[in-house]
N, C-alpha and C. Protein backbone atom coordinates (compact mmCIF):
# COMPACT_ATOMS: atom_id res chain seq x y z
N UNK A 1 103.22 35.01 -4.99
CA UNK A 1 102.96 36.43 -5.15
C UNK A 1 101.46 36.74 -4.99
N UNK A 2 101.03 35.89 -5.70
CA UNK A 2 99.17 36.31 -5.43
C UNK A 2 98.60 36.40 -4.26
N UNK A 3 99.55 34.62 -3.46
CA UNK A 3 99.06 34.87 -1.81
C UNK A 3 99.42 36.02 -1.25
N UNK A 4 100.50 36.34 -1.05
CA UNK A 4 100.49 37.38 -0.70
C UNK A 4 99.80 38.77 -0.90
N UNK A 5 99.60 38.79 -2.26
CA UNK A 5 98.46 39.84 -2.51
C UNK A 5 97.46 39.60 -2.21
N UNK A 6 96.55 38.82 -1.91
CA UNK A 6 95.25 38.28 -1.34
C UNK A 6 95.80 38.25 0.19
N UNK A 7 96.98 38.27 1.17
CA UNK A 7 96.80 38.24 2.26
C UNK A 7 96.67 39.48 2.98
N UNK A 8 96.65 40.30 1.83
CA UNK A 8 97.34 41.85 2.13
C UNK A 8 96.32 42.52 1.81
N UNK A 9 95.16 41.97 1.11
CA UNK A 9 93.86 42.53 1.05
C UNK A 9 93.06 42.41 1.68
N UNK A 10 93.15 40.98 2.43
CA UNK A 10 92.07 40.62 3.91
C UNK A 10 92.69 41.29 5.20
N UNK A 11 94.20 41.11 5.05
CA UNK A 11 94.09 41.16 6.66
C UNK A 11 94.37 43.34 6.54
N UNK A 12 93.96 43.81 5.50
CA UNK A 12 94.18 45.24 5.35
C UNK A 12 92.46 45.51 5.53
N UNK A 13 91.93 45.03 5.44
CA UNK A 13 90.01 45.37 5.01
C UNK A 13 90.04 45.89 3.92
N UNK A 14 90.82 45.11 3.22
CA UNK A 14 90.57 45.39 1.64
C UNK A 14 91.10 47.08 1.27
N UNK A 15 92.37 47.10 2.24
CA UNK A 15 93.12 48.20 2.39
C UNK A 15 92.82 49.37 2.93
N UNK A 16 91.82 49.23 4.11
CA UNK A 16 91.56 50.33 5.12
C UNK A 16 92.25 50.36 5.81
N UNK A 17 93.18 49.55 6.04
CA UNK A 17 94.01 49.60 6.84
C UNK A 17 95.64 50.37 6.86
N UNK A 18 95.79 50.59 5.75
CA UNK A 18 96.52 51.25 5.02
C UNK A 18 96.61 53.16 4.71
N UNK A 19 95.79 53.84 5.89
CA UNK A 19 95.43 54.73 6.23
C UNK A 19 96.35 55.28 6.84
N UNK A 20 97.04 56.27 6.53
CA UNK A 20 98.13 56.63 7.14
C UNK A 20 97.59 57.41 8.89
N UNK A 21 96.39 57.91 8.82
CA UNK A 21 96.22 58.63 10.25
C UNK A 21 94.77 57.37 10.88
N UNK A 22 95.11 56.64 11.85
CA UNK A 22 94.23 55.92 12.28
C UNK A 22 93.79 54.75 11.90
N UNK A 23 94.10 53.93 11.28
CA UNK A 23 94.20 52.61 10.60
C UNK A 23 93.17 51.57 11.24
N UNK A 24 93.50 51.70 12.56
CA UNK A 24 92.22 50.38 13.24
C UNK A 24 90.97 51.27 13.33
N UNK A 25 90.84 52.87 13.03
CA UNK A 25 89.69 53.27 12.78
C UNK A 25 88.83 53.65 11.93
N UNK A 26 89.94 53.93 10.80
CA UNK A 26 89.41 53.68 9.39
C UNK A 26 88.96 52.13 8.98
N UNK A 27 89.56 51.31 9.68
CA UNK A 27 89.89 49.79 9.13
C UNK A 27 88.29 49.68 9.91
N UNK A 28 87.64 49.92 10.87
CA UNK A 28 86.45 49.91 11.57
C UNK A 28 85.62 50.64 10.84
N UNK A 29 85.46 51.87 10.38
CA UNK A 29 84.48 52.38 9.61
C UNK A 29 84.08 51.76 8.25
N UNK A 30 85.58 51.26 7.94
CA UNK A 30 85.09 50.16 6.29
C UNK A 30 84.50 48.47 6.73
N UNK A 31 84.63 48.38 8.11
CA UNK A 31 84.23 47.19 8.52
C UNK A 31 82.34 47.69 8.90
N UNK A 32 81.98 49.00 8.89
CA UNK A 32 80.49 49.46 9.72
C UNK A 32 80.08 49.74 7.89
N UNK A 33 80.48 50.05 7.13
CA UNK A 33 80.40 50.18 5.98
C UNK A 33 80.17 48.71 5.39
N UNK A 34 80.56 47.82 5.06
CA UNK A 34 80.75 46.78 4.77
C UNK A 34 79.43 46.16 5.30
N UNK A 35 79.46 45.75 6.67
CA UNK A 35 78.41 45.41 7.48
C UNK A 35 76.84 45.64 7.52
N UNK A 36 76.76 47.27 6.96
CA UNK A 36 75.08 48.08 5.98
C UNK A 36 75.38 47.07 5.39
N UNK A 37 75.80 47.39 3.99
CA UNK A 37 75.59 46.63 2.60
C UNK A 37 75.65 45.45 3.01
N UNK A 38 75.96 44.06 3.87
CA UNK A 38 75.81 42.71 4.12
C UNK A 38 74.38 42.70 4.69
N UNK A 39 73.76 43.33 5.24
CA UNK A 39 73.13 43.32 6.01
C UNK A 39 71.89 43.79 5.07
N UNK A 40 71.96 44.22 4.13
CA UNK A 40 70.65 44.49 2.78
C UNK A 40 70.37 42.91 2.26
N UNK A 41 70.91 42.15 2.82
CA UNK A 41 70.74 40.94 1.77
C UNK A 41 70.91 39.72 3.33
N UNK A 42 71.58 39.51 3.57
CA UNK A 42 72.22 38.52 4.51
C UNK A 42 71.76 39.07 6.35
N UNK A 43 72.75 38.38 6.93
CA UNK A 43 72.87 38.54 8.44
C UNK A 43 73.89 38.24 9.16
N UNK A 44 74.28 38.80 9.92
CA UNK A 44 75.15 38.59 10.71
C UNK A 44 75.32 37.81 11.69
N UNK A 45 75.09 36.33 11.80
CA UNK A 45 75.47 35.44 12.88
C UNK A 45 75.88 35.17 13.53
N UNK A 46 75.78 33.95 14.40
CA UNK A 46 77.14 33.18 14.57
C UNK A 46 78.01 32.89 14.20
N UNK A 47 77.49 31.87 13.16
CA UNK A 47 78.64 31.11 11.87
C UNK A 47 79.56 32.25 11.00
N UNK A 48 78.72 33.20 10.86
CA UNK A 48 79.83 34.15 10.37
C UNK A 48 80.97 35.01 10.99
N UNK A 49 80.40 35.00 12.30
CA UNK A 49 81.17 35.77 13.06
C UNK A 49 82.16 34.54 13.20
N UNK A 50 81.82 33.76 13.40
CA UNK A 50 83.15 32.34 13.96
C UNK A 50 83.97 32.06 12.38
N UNK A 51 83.20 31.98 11.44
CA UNK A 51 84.09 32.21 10.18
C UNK A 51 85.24 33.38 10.38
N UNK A 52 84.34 34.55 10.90
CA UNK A 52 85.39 35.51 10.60
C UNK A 52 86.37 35.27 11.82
N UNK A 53 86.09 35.09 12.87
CA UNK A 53 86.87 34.95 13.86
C UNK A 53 88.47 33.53 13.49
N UNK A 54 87.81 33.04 13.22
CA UNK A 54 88.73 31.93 12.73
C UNK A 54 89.85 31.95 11.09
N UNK A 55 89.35 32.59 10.72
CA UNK A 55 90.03 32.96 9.14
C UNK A 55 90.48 34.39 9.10
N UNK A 56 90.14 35.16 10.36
CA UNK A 56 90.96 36.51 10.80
C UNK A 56 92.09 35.85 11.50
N UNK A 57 92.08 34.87 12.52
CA UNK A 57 93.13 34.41 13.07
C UNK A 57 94.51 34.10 12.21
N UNK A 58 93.63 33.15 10.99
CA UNK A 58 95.13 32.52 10.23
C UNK A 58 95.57 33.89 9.64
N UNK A 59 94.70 34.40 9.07
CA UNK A 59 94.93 35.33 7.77
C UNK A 59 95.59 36.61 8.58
N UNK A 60 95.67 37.01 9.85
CA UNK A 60 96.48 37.90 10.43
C UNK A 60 97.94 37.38 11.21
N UNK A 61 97.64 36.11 11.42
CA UNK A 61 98.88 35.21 11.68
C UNK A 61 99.90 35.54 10.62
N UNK A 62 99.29 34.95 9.34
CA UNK A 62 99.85 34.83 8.30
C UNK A 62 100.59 36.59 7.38
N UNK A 63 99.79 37.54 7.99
CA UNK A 63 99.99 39.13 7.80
C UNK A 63 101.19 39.16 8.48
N UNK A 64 101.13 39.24 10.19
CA UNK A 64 102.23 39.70 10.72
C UNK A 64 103.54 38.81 10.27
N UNK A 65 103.72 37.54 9.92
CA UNK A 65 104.82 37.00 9.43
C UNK A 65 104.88 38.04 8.22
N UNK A 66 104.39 37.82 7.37
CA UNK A 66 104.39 38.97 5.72
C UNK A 66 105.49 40.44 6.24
N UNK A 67 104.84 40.92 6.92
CA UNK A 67 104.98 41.97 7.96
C UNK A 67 105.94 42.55 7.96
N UNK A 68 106.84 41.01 9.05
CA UNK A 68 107.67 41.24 10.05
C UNK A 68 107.77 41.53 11.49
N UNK A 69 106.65 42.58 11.71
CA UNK A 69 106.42 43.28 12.59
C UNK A 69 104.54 42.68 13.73
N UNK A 70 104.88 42.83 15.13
CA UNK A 70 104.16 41.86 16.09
C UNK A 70 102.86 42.94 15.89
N UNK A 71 101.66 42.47 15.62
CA UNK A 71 100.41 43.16 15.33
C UNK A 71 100.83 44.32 14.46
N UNK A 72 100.96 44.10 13.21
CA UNK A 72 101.16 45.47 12.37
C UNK A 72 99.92 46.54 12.40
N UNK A 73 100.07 47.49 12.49
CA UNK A 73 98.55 48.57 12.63
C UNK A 73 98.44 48.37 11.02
N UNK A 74 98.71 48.37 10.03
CA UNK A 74 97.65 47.72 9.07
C UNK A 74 96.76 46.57 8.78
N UNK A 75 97.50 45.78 9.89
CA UNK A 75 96.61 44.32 9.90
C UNK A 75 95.30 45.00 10.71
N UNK A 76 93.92 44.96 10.05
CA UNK A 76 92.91 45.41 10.51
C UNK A 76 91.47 44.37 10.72
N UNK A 77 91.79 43.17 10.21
CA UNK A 77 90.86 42.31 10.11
C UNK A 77 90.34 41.91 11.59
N UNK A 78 91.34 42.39 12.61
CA UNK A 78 90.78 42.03 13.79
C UNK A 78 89.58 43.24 14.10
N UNK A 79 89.60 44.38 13.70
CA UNK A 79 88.85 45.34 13.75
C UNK A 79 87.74 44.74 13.24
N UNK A 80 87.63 44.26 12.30
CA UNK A 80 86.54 43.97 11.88
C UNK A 80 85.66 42.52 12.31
N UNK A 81 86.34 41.83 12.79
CA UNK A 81 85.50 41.00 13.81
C UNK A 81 85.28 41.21 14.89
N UNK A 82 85.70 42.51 15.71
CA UNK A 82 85.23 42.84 16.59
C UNK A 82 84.35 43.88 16.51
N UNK A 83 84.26 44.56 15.47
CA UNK A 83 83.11 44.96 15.20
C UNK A 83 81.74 44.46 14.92
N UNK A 84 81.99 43.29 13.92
CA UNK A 84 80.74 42.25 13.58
C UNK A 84 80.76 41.96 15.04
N UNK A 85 81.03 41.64 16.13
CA UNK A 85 81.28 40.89 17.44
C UNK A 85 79.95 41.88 18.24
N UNK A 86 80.82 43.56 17.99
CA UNK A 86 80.01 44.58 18.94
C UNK A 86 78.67 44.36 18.02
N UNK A 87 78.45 44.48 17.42
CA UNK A 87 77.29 44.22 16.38
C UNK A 87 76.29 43.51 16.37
N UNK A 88 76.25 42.33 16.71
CA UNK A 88 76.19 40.75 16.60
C UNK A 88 74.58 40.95 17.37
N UNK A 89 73.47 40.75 16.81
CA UNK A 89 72.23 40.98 17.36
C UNK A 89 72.12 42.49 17.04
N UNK A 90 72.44 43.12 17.20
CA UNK A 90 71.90 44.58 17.33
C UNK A 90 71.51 44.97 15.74
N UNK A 91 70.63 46.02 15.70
CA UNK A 91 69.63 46.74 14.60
C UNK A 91 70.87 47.81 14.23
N UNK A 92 70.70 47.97 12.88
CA UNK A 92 71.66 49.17 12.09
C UNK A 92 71.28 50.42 12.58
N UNK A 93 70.36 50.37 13.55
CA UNK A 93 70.42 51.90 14.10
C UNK A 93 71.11 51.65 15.45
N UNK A 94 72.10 50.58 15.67
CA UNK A 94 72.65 50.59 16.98
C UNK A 94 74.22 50.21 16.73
N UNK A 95 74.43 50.81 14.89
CA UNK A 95 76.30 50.57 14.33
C UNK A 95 76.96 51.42 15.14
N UNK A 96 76.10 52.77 14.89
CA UNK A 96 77.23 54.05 15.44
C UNK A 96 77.53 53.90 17.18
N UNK A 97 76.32 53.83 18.11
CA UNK A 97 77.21 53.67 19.50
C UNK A 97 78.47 52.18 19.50
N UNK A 98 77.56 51.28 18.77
CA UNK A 98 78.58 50.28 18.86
C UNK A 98 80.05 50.50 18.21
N UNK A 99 79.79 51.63 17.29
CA UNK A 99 82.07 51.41 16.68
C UNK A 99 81.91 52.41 17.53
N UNK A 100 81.21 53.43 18.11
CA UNK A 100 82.08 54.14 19.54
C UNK A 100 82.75 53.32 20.54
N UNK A 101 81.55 52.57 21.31
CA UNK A 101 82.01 51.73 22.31
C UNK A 101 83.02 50.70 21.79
N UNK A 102 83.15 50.43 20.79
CA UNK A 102 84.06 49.35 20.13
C UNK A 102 85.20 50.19 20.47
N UNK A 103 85.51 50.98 19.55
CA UNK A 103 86.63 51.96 19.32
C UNK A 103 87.13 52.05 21.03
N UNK A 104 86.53 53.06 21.71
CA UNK A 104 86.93 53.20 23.36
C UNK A 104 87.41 51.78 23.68
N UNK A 105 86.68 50.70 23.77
CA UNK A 105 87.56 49.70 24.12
C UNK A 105 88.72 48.94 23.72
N UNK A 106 88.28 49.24 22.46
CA UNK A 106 89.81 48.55 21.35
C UNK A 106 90.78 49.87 21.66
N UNK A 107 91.15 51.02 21.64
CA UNK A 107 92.11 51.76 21.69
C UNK A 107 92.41 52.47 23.38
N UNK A 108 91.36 52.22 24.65
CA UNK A 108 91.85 52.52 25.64
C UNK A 108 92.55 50.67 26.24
N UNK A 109 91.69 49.98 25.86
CA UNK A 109 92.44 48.29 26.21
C UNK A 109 91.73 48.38 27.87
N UNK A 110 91.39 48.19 28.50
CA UNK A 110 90.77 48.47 29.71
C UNK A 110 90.76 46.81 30.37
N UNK A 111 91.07 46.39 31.47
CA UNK A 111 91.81 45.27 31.40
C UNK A 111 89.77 44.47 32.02
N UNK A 112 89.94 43.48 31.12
CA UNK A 112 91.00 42.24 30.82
C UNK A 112 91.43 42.46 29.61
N UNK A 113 91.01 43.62 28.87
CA UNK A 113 91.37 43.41 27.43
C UNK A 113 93.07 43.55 27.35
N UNK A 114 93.74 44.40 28.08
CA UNK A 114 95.00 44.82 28.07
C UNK A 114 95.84 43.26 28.09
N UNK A 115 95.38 42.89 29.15
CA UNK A 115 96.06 41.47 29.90
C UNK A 115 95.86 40.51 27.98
N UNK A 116 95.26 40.49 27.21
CA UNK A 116 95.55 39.48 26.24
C UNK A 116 96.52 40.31 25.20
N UNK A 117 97.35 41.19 25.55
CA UNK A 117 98.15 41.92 24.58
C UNK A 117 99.47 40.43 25.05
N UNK A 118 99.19 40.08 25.63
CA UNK A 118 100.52 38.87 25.61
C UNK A 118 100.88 38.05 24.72
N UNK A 119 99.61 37.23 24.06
CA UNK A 119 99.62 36.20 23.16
C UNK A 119 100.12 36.71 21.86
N UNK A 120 100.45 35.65 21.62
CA UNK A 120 101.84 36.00 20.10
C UNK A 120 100.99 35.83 19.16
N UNK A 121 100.89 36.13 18.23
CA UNK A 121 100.33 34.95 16.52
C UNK A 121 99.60 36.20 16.32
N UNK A 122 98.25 35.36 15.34
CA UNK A 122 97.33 35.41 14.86
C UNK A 122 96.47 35.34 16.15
N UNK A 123 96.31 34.74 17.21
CA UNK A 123 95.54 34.50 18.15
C UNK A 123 95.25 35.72 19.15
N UNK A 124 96.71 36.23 19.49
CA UNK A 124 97.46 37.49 20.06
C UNK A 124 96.23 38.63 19.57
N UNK A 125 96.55 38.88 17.79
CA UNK A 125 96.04 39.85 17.44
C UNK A 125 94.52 40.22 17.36
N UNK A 126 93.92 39.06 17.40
CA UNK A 126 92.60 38.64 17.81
C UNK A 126 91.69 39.13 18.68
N UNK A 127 92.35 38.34 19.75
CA UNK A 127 91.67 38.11 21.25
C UNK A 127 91.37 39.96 21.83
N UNK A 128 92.04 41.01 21.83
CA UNK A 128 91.78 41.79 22.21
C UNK A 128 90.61 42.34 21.70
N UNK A 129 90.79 42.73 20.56
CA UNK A 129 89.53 42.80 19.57
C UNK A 129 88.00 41.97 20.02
N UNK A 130 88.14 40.78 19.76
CA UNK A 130 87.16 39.84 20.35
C UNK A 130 86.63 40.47 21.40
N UNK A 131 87.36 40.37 22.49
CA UNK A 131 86.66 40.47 24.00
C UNK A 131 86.54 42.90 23.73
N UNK A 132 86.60 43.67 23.40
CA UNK A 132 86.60 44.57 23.09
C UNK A 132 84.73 44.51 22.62
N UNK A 133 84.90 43.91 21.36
CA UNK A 133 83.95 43.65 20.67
C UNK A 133 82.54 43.10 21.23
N UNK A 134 83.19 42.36 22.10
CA UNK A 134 82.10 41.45 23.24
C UNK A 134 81.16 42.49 24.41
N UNK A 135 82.01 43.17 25.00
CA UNK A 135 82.18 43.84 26.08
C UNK A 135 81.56 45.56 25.42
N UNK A 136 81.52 45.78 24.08
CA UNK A 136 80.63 47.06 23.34
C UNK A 136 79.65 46.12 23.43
N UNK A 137 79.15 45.43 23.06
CA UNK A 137 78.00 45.08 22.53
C UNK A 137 76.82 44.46 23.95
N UNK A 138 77.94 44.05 24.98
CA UNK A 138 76.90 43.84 25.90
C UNK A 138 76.48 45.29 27.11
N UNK A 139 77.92 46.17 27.01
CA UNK A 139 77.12 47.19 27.31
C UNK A 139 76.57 47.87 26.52
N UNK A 140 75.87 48.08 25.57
CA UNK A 140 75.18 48.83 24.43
C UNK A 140 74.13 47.83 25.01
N UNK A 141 73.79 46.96 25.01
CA UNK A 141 72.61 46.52 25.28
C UNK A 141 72.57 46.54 26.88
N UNK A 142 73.19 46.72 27.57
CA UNK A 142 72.81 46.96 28.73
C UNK A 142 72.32 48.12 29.27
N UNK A 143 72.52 49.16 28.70
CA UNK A 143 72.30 50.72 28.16
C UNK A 143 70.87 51.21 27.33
N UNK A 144 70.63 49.87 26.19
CA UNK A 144 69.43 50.08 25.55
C UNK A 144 67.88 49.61 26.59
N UNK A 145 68.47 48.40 27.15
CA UNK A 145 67.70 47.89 28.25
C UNK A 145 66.82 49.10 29.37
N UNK A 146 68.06 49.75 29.83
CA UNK A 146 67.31 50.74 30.88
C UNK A 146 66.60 52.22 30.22
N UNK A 147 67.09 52.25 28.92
CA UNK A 147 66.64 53.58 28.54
C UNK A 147 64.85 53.16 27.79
C-alpha cells in the first residue's frame, strides 16, 4: 500500500499531475517551480538529470502498470525530466522560453519525437519527453546565441 502511495506521488509530481485541465502542463509548471527552489541551494546536472532520467523510467513503468492504462496523462514525471533536460545549463531567466519550447514540443510531438510514441514501458513514456526536452533547450540556445 505505501508503494503504491509513494509511486503515485513521484510519477504524479507530487500530484500535479492530477489536474483535471492539462496535466503534462501543470505537471511542467510544478516541475519549473520545483527547479527555482533546487536551484537556491544545488544545481542541475548531469548526474541529476540521469538520476532523474533513470528513476522516472522505473517509477513511470511501474505507474502505468498501477494505472492500467499505456502513458497515463497523470503520470507526469516524464514532464519533469524533460524539463530539467530543456533546462540543463541554462540561467533561471531562461525557465519561461524553455517550458514554452518544452511544452510546443512535448504536446505538438514534431517528428522524431512522434516516431518514439512506439516504445512500450517506462522507456516509451520517457523518450519523447527526453528528446522534446533536448531539442527546447538546444534551440533556446541557438536563439540566445544570435540575439
Amino acid at each position: 500500500m505505501l508503494k503504491k502511495r509513494i509511486i503515485k506521488l513521484l510519477a504524479t509530481g507530487f500530484y500535479s499531475g492530477l489536474s483535471p485541465i492539462a496535466p503534462g502542463t501543470v505537471g511542467t509548471i510544478a516541475a519549473l517551480v520545483f527547479a527555482f527552489i533546487w536551484l537556491q541551494k544545488y544545481t542541475i546536472n548531469f548526474a541529476f538529470i540521469l538520476f532523474f532520467v533513470i528513476a522516472g523510467t522505473l517509477i513511470s513503468q511501474w505507474a502505468e502498470e498501477l494505472y492500467g492504462v499505456k502513458d497515463a496523462a497523470q503520470i507526469v514525471i516524464d514532464e519533469w525530466a524533460g524539463f530539467f533536460i530543456a533546462v540543463f545549463g541554462l540561467g533561471v531567466d531562461n525557465f519561461i522560453p524553455a517550458f514554452i519550447l518544452f511544452r510546443i514540443f512535448d504536446i505538438l510531438k514534431p517528428p522524431p519525437i512522434k516516431n518514439l510514441q512506439q516504445f512500450h514501458g517506462g522507456i516509451g513514456i520517457m523518450l519523447d519527453d527526453i528528446l522534446a526536452g533536448l531539442m527546447a533547450n538546444v534551440l533556446l540556445r541557438l536563439v540566445l546565441n544570435f540575439l
